[in-house]
PDB file of N, CA and C in Angstrom:
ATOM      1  N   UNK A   1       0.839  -1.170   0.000  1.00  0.00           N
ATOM      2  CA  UNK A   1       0.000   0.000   0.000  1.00  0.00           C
ATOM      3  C   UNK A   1       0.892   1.244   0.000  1.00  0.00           C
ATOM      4  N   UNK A   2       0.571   2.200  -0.943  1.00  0.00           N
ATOM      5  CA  UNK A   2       1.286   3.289  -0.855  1.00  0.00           C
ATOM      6  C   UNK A   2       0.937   4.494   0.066  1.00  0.00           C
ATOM      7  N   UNK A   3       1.518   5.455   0.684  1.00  0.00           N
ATOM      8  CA  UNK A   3       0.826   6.255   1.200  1.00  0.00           C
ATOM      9  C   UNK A   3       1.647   7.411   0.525  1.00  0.00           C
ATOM     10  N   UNK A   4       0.834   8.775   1.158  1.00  0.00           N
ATOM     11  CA  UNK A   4       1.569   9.980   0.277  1.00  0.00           C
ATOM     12  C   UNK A   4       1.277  11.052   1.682  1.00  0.00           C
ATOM     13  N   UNK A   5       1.889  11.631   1.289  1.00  0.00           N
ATOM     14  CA  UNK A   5       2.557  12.559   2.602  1.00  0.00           C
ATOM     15  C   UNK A   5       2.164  14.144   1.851  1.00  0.00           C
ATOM     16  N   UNK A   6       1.695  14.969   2.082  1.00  0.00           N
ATOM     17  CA  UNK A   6       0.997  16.244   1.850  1.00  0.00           C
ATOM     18  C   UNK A   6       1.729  17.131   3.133  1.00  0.00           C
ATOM     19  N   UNK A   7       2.578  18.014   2.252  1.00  0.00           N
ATOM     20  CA  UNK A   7       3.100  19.172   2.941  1.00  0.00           C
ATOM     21  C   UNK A   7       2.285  20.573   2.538  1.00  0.00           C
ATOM     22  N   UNK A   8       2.360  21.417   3.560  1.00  0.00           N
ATOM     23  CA  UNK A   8       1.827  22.698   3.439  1.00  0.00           C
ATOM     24  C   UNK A   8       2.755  23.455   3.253  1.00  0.00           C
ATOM     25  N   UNK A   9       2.757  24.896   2.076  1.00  0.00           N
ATOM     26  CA  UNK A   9       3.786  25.673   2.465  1.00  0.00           C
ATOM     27  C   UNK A   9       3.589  27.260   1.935  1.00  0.00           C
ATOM     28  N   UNK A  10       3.341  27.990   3.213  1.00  0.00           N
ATOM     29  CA  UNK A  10       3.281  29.490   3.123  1.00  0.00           C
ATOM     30  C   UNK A  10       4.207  30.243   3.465  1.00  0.00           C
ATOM     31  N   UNK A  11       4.351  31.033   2.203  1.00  0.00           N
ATOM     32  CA  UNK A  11       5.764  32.043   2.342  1.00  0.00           C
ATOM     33  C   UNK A  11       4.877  33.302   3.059  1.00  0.00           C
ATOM     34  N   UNK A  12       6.032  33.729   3.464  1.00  0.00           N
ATOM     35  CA  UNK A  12       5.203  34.687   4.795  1.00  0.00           C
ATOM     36  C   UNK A  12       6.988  35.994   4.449  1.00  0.00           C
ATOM     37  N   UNK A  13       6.345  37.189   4.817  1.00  0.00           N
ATOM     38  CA  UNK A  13       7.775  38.223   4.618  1.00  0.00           C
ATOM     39  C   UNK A  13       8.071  38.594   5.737  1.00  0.00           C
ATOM     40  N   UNK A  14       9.008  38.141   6.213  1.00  0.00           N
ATOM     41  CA  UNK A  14       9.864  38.440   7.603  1.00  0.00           C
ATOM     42  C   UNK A  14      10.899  39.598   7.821  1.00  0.00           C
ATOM     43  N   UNK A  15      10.473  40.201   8.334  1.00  0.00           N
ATOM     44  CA  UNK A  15      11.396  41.629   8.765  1.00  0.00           C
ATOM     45  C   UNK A  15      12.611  41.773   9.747  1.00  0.00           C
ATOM     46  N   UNK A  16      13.578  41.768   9.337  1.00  0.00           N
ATOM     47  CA  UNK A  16      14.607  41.503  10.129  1.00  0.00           C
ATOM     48  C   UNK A  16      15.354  43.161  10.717  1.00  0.00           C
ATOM     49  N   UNK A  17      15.181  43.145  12.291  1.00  0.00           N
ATOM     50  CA  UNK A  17      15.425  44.218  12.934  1.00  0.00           C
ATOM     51  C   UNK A  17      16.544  44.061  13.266  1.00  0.00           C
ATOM     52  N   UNK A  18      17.770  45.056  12.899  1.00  0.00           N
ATOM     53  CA  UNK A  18      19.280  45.505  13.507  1.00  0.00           C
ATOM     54  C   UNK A  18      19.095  44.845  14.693  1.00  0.00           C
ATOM     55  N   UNK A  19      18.408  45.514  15.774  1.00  0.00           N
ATOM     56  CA  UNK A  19      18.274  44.985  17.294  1.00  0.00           C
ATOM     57  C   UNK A  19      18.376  43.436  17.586  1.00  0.00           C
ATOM     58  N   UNK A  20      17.196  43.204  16.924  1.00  0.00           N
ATOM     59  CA  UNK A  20      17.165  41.611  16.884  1.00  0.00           C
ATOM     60  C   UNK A  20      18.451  41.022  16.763  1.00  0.00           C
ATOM     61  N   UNK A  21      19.296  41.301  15.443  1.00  0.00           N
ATOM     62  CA  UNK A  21      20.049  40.499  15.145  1.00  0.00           C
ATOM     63  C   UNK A  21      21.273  40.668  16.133  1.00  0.00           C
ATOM     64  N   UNK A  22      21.540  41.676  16.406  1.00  0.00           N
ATOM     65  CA  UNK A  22      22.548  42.108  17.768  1.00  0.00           C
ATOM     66  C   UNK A  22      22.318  41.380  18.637  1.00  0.00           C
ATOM     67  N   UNK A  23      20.933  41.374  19.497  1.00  0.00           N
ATOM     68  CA  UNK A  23      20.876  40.630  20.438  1.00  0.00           C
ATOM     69  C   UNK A  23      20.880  38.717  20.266  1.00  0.00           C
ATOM     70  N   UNK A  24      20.741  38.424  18.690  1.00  0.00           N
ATOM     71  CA  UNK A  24      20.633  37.645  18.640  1.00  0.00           C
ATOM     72  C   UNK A  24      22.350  36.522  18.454  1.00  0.00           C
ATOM     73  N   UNK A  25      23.264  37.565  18.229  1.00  0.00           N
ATOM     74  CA  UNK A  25      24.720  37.902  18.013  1.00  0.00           C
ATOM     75  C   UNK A  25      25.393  37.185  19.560  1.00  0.00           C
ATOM     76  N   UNK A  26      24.409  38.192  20.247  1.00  0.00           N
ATOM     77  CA  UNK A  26      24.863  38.559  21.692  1.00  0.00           C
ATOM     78  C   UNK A  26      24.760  37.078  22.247  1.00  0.00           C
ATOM     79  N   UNK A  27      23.804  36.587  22.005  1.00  0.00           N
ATOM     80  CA  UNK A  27      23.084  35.443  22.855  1.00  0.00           C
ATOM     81  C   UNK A  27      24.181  34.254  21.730  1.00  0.00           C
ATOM     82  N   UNK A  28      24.532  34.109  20.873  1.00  0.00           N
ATOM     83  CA  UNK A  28      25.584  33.129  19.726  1.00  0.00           C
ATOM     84  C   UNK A  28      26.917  33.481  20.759  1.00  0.00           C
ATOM     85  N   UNK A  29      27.288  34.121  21.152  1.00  0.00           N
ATOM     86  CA  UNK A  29      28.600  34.284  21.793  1.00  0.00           C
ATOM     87  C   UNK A  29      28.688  33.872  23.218  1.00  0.00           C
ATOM     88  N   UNK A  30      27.548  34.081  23.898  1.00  0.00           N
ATOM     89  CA  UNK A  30      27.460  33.452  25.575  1.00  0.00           C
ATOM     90  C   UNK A  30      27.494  32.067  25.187  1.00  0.00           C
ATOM     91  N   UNK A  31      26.411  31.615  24.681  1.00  0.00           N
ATOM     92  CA  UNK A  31      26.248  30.386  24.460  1.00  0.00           C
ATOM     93  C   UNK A  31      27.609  29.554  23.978  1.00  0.00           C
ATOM     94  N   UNK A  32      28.229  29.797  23.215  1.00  0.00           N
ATOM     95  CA  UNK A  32      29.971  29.213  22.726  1.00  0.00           C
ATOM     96  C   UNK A  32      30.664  29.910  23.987  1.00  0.00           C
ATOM     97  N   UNK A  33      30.765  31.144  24.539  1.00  0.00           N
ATOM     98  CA  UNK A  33      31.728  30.669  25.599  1.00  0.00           C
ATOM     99  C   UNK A  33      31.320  29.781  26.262  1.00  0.00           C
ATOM    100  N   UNK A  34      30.236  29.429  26.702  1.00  0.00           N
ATOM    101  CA  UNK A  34      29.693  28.859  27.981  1.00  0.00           C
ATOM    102  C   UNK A  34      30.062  27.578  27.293  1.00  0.00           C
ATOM    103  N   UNK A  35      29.790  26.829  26.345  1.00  0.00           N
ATOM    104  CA  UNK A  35      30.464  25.906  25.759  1.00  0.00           C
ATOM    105  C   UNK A  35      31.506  25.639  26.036  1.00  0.00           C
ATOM    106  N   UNK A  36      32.478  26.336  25.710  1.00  0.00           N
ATOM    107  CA  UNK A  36      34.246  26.469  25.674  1.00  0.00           C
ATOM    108  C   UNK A  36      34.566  26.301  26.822  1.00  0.00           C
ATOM    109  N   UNK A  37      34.226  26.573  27.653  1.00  0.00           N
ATOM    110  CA  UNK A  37      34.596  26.979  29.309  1.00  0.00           C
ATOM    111  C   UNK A  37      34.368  25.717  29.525  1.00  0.00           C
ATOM    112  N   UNK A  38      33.442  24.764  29.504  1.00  0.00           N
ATOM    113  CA  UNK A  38      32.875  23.891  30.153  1.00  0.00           C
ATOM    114  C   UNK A  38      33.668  23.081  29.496  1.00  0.00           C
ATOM    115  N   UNK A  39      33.893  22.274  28.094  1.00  0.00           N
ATOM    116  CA  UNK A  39      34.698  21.795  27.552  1.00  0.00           C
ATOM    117  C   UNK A  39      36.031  22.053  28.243  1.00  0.00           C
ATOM    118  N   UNK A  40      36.459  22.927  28.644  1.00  0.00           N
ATOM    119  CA  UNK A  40      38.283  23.457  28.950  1.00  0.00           C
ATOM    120  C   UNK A  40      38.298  22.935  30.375  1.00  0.00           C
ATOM    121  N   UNK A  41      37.129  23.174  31.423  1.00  0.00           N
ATOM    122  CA  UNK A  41      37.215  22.679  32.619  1.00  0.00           C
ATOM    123  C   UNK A  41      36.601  21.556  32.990  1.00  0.00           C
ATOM    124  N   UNK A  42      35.782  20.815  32.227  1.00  0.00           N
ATOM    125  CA  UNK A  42      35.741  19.336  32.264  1.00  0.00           C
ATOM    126  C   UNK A  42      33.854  19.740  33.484  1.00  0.00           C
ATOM    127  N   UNK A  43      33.052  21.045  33.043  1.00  0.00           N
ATOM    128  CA  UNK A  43      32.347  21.062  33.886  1.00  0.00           C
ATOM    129  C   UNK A  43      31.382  21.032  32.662  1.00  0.00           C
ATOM    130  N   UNK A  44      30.208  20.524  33.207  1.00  0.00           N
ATOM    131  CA  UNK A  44      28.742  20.204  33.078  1.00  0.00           C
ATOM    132  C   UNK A  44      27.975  21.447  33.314  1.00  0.00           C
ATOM    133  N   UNK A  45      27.867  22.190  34.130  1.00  0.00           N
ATOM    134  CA  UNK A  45      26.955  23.715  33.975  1.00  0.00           C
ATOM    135  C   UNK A  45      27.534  24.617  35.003  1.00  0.00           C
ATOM    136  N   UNK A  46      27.408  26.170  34.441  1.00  0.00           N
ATOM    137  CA  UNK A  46      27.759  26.932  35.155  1.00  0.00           C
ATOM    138  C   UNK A  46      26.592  27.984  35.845  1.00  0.00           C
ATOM    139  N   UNK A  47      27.186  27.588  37.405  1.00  0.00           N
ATOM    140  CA  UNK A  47      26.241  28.290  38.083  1.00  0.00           C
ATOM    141  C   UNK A  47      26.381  30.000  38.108  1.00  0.00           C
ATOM    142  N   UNK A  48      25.540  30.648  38.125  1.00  0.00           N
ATOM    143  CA  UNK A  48      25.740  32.108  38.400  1.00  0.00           C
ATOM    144  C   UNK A  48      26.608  32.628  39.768  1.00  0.00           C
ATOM    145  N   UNK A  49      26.706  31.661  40.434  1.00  0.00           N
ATOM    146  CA  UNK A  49      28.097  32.286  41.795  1.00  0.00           C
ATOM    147  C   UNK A  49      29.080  31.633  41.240  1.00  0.00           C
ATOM    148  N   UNK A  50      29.703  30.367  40.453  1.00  0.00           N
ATOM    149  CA  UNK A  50      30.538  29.692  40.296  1.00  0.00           C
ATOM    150  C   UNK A  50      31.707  30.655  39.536  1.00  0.00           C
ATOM    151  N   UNK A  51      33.001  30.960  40.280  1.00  0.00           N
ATOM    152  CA  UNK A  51      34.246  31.563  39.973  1.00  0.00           C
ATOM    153  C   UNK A  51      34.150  31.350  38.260  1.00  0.00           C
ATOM    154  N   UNK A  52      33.704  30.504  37.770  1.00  0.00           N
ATOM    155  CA  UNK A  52      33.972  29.810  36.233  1.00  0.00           C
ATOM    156  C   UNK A  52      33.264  31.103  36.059  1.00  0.00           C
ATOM    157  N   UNK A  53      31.956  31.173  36.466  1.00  0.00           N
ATOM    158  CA  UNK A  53      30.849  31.908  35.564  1.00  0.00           C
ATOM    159  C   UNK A  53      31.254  33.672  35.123  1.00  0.00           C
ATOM    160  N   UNK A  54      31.875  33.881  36.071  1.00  0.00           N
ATOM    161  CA  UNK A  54      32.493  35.147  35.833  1.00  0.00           C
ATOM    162  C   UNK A  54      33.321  35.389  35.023  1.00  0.00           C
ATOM    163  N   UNK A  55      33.887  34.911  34.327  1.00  0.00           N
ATOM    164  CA  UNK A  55      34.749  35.390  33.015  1.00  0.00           C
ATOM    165  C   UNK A  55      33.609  35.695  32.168  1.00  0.00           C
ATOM    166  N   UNK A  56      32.191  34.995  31.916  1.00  0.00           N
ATOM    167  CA  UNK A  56      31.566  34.929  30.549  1.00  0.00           C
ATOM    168  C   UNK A  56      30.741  36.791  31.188  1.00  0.00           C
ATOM    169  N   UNK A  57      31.466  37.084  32.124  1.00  0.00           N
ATOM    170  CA  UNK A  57      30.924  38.302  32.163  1.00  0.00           C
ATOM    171  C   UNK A  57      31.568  39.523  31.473  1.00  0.00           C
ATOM    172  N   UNK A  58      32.341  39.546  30.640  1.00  0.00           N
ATOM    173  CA  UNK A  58      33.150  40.330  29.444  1.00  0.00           C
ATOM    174  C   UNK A  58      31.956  41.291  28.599  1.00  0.00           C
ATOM    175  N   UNK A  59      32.281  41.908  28.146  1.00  0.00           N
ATOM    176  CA  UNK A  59      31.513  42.837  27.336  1.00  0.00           C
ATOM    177  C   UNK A  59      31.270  42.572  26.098  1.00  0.00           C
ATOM    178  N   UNK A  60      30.075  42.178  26.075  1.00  0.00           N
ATOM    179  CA  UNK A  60      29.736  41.460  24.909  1.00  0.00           C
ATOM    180  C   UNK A  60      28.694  42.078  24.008  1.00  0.00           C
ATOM    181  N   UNK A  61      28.495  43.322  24.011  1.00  0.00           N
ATOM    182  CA  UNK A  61      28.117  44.700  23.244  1.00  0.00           C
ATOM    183  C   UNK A  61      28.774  44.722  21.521  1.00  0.00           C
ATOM    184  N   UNK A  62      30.374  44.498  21.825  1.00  0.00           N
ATOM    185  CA  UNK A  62      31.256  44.655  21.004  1.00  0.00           C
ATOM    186  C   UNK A  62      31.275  43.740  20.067  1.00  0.00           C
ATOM    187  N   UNK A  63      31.689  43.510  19.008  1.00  0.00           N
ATOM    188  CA  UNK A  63      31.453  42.021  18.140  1.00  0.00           C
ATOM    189  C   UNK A  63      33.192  41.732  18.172  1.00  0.00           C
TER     190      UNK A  63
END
């Protein structure tokens, strides 16, 4: 028996805001340090008091 599979597809126009993409920049760079860090120190998650967590506090405004 054959079956058939029916996709839907609406193009829709998406507006892409400076802001957005900055913050969206912003949030691509925590996320890979927080990666990196954890990889380099052999840790599983960083808590917000944890000595680790404070480096990813750098200024991250800047690209």
């Amino acid at each position: 028996m054959n079956s058939l599979l029916a996709i839907k597809v609406r193009e829709t126009a998406l507006r892409v805001y400076p802001e957005v993409i900055k913050l969206l920049e912003i949030f691509r760079r925590m996320i890979n340090d927080s990666i990196k860090i954890g990889l380099e120190t052999n840790t599983s998650s960083l808590n917000p008091g944890s000595p680790i967590s404070h480096t990813l506090n750098r200024d991250l405004t800047e690209p």
